[in-house]
PDB file of N, CA and C in Angstrom:
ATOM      1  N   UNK A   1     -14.409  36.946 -26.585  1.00  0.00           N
ATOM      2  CA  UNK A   1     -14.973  35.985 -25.648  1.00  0.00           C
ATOM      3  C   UNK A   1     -15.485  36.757 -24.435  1.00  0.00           C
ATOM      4  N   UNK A   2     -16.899  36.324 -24.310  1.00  0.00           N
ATOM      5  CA  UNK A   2     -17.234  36.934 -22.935  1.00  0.00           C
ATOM      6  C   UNK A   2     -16.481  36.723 -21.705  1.00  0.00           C
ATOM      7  N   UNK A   3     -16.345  37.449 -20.655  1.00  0.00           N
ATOM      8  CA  UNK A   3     -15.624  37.318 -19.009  1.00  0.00           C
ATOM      9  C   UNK A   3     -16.396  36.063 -18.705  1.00  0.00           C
ATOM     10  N   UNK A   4     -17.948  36.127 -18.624  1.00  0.00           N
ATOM     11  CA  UNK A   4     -18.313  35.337 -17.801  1.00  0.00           C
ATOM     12  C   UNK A   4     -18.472  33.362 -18.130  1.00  0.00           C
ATOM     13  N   UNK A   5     -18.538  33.862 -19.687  1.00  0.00           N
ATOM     14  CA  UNK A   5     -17.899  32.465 -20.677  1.00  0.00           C
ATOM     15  C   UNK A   5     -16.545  31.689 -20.606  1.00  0.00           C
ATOM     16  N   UNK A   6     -15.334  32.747 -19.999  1.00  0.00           N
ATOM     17  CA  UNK A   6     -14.154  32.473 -19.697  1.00  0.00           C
ATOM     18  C   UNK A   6     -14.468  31.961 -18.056  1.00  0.00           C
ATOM     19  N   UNK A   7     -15.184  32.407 -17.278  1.00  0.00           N
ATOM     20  CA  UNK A   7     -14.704  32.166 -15.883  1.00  0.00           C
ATOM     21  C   UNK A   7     -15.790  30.834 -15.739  1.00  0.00           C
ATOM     22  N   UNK A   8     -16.407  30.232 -16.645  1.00  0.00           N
ATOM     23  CA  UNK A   8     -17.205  29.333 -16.397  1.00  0.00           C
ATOM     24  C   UNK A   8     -16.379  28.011 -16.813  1.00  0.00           C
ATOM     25  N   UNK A   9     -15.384  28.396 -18.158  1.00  0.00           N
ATOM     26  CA  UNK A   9     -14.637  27.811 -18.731  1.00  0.00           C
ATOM     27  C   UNK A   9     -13.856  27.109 -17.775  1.00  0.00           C
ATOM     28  N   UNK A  10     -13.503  28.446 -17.069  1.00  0.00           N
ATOM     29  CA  UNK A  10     -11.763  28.247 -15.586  1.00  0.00           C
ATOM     30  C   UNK A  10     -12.596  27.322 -14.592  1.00  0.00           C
ATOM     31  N   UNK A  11     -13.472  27.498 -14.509  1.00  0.00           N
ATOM     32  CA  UNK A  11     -14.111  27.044 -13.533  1.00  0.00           C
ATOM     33  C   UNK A  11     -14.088  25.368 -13.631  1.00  0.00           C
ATOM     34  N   UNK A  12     -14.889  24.913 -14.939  1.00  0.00           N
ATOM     35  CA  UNK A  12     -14.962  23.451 -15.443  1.00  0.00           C
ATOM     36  C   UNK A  12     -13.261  22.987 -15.443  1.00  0.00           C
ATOM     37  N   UNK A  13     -12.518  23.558 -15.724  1.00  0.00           N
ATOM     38  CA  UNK A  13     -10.976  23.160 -15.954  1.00  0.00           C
ATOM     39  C   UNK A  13     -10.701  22.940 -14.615  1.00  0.00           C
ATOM     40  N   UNK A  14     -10.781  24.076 -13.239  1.00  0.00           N
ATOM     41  CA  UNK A  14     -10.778  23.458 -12.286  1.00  0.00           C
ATOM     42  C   UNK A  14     -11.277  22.511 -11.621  1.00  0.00           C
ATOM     43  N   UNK A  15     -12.218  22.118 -11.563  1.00  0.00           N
ATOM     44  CA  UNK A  15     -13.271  21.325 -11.303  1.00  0.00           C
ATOM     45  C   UNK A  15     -12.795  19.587 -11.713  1.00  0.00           C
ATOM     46  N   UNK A  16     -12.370  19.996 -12.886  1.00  0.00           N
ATOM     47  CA  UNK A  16     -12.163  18.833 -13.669  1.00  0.00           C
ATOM     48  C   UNK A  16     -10.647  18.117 -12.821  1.00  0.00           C
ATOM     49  N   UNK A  17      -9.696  19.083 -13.014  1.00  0.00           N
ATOM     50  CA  UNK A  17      -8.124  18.933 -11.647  1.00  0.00           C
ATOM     51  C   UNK A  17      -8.552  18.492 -10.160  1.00  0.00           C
ATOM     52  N   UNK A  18      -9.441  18.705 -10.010  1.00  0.00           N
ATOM     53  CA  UNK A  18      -9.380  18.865  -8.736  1.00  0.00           C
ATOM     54  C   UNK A  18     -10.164  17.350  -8.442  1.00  0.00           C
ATOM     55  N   UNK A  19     -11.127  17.005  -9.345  1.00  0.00           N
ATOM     56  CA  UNK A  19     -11.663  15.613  -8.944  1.00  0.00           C
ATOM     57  C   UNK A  19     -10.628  14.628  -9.475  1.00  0.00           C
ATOM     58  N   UNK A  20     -10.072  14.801 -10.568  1.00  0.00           N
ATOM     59  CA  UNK A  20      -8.672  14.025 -11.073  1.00  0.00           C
ATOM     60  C   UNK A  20      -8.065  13.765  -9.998  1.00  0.00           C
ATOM     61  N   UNK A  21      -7.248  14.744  -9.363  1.00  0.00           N
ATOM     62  CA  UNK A  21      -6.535  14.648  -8.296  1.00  0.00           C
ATOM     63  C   UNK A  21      -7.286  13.934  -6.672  1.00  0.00           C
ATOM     64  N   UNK A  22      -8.214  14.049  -6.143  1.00  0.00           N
ATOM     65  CA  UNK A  22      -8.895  13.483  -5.747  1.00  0.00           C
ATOM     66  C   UNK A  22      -9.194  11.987  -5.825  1.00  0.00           C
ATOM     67  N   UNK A  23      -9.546  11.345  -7.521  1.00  0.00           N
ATOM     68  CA  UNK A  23      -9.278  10.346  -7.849  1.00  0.00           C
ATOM     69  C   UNK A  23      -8.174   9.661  -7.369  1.00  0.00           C
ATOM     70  N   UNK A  24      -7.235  10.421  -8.015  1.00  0.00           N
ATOM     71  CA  UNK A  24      -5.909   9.529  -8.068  1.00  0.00           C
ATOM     72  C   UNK A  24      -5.634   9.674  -6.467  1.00  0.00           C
ATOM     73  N   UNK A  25      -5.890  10.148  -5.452  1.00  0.00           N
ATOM     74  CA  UNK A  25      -5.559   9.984  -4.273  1.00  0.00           C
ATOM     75  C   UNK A  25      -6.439   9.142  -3.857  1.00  0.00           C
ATOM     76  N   UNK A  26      -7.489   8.488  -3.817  1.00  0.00           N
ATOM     77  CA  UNK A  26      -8.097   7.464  -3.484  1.00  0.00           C
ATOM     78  C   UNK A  26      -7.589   6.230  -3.834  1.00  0.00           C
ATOM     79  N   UNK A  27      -7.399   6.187  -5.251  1.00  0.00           N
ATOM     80  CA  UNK A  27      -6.781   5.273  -5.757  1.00  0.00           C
ATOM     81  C   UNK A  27      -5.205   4.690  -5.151  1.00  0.00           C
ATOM     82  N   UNK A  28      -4.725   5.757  -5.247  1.00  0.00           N
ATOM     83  CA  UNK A  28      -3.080   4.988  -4.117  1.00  0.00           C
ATOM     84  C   UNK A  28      -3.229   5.010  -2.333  1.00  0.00           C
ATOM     85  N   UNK A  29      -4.419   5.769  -1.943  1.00  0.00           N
ATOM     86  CA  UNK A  29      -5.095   4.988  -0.636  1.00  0.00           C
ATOM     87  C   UNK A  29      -5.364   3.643  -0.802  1.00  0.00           C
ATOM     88  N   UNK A  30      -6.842   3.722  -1.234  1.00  0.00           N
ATOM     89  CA  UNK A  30      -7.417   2.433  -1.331  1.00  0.00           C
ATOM     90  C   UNK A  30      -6.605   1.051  -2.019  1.00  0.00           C
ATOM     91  N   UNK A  31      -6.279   1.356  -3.101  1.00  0.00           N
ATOM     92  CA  UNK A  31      -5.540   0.336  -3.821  1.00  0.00           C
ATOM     93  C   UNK A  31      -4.066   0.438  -4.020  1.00  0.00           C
ATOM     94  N   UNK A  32      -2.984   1.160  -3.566  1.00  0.00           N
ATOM     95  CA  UNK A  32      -1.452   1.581  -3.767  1.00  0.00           C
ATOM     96  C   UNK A  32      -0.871  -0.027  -3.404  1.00  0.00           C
ATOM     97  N   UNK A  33      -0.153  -0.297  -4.134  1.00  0.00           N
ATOM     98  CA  UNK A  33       0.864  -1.285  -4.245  1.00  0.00           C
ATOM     99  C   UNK A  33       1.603  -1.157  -2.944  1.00  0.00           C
ATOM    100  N   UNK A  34       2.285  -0.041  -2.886  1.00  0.00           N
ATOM    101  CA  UNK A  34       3.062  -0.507  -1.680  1.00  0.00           C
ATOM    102  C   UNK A  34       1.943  -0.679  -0.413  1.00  0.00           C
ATOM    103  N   UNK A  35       1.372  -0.074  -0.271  1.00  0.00           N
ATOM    104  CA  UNK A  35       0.357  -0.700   1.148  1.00  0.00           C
ATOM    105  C   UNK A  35       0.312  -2.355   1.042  1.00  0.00           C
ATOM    106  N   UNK A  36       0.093  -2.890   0.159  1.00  0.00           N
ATOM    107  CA  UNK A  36      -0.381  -3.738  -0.606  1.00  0.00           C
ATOM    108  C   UNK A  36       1.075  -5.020  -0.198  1.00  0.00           C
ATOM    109  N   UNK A  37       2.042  -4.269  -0.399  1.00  0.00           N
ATOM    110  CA  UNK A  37       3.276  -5.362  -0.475  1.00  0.00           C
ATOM    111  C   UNK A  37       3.917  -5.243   1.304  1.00  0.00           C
ATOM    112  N   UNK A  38       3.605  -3.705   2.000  1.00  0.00           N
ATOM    113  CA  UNK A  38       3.362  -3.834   3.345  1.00  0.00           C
ATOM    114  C   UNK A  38       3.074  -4.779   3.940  1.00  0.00           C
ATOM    115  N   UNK A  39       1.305  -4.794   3.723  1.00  0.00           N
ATOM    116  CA  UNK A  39       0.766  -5.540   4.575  1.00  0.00           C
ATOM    117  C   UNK A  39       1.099  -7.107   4.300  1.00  0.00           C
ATOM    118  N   UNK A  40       1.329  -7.919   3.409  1.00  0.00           N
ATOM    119  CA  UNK A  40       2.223  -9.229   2.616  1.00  0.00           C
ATOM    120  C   UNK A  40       3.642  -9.176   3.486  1.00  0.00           C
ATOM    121  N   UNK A  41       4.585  -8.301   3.798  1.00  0.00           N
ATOM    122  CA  UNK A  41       5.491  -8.330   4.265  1.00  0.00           C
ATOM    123  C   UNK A  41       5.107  -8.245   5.728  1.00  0.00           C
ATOM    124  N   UNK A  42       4.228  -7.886   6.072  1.00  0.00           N
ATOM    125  CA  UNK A  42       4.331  -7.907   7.358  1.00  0.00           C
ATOM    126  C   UNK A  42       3.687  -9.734   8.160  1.00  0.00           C
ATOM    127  N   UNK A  43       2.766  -9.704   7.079  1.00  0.00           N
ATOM    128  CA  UNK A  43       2.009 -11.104   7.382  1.00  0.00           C
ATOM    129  C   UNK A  43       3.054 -12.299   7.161  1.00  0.00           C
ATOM    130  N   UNK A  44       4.317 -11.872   6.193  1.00  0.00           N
ATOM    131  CA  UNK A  44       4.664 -13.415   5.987  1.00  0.00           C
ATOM    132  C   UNK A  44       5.508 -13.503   7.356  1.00  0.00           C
ATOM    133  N   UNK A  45       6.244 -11.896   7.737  1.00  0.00           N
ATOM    134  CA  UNK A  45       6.981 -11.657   9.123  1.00  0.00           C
ATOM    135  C   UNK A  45       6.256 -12.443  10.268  1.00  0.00           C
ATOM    136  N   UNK A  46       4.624 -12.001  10.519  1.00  0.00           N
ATOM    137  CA  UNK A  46       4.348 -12.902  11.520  1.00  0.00           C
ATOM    138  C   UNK A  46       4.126 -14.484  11.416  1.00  0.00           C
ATOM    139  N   UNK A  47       4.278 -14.913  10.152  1.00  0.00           N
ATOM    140  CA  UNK A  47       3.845 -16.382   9.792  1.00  0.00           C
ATOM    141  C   UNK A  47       5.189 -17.044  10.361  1.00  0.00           C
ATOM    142  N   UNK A  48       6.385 -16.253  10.029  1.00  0.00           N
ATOM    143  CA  UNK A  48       7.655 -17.174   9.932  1.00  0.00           C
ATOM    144  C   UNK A  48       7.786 -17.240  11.715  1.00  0.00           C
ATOM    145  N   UNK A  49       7.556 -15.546  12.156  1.00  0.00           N
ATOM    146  CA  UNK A  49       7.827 -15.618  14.174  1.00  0.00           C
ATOM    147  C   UNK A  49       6.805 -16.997  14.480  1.00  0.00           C
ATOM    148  N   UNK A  50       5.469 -17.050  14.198  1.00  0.00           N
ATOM    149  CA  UNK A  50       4.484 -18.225  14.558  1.00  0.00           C
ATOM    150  C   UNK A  50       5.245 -19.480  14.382  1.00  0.00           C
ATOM    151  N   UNK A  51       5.627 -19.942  13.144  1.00  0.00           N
ATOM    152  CA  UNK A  51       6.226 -20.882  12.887  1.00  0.00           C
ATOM    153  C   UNK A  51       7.391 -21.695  13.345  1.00  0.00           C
ATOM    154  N   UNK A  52       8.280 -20.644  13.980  1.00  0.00           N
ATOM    155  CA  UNK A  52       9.573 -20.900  14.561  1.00  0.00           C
ATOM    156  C   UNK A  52       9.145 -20.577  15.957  1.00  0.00           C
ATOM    157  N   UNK A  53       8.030 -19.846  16.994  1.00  0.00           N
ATOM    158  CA  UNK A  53       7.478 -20.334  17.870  1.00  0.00           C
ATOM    159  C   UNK A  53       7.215 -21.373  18.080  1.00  0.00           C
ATOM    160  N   UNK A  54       6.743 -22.052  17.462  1.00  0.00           N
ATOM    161  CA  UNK A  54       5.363 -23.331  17.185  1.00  0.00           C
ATOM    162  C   UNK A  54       6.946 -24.683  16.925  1.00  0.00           C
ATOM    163  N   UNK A  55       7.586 -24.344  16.299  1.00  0.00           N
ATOM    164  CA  UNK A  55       8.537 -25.513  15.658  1.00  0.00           C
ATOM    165  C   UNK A  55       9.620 -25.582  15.962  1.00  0.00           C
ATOM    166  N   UNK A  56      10.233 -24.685  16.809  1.00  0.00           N
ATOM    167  CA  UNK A  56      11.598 -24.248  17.668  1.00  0.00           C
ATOM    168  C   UNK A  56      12.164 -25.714  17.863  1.00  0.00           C
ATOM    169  N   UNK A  57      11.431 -26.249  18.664  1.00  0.00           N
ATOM    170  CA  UNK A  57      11.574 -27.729  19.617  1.00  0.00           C
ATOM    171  C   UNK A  57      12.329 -28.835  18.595  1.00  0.00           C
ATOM    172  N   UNK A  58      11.036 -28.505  17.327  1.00  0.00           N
ATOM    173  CA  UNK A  58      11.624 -29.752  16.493  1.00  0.00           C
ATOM    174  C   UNK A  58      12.370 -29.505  15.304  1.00  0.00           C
ATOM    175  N   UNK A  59      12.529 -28.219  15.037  1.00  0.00           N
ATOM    176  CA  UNK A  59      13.637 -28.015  14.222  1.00  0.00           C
ATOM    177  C   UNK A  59      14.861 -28.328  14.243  1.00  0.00           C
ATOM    178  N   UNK A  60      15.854 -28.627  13.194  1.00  0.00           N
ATOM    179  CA  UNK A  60      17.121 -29.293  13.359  1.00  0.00           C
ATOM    180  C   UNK A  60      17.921 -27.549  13.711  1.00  0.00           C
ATOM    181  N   UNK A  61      18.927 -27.289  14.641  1.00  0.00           N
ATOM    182  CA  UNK A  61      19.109 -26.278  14.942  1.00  0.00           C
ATOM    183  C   UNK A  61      20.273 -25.199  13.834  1.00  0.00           C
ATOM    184  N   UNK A  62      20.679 -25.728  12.776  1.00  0.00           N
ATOM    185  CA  UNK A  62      20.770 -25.306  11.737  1.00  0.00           C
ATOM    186  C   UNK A  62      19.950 -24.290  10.891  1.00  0.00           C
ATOM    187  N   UNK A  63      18.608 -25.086  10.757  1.00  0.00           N
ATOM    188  CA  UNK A  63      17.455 -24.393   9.907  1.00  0.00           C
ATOM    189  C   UNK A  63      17.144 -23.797  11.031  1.00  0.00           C
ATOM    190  N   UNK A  64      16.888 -24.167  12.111  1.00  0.00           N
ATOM    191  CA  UNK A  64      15.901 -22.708  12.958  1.00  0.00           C
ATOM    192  C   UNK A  64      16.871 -21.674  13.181  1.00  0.00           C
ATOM    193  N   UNK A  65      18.203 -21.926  13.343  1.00  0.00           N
ATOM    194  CA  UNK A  65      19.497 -20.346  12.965  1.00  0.00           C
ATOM    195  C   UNK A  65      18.710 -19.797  12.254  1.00  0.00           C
ATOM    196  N   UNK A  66      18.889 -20.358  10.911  1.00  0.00           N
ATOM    197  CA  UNK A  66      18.726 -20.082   9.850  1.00  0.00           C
ATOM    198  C   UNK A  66      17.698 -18.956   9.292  1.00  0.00           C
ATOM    199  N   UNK A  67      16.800 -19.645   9.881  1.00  0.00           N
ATOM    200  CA  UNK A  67      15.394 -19.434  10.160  1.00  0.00           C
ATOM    201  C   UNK A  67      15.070 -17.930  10.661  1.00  0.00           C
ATOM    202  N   UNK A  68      15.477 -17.641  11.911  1.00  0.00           N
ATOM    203  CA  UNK A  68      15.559 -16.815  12.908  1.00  0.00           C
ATOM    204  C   UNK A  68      16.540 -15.917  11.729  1.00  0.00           C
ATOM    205  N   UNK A  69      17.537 -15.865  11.708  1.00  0.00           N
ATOM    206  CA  UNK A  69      18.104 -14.797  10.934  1.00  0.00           C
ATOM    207  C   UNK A  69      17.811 -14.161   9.746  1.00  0.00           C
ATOM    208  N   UNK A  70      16.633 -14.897   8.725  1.00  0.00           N
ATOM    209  CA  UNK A  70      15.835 -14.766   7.447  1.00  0.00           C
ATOM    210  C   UNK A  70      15.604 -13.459   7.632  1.00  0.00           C
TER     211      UNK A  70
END
């Protein structure tokens, strides 16, 4: 096998790793589950503070404990 047939070879093999890897790091940026269940956890966090802001008054004070400690 020629040198320069081999280093063209190494070359495509790298090439090929290196956008793979690349890929797959975009992919758990852009689209990763946990970001994903983050940002859901954080939104339902501010829905429930809004809610028990907003409903404090008329909640029976049981459920807004309750509530507040979730």
């Amino acid at each position: 096998m020629d040198l320069s047939v081999l280093a063209v070879a190494l070359s495509a093999v790298f090439d090929a790793a290196v956008l793979w890897g690349l890929w797959r790091l975009v992919l758990r940026v852009a689209c990763g589950r946990r970001g994903a269940e983050r940002r859901r956890a954080a939104a339902w966090e501010r829905d429930r503070r809004a809610f028990l802001l907003l409903r404090r008054d008329v909640l029976p004070e049981g459920v807004a404990a309750a509530a507040a400690n979730a």
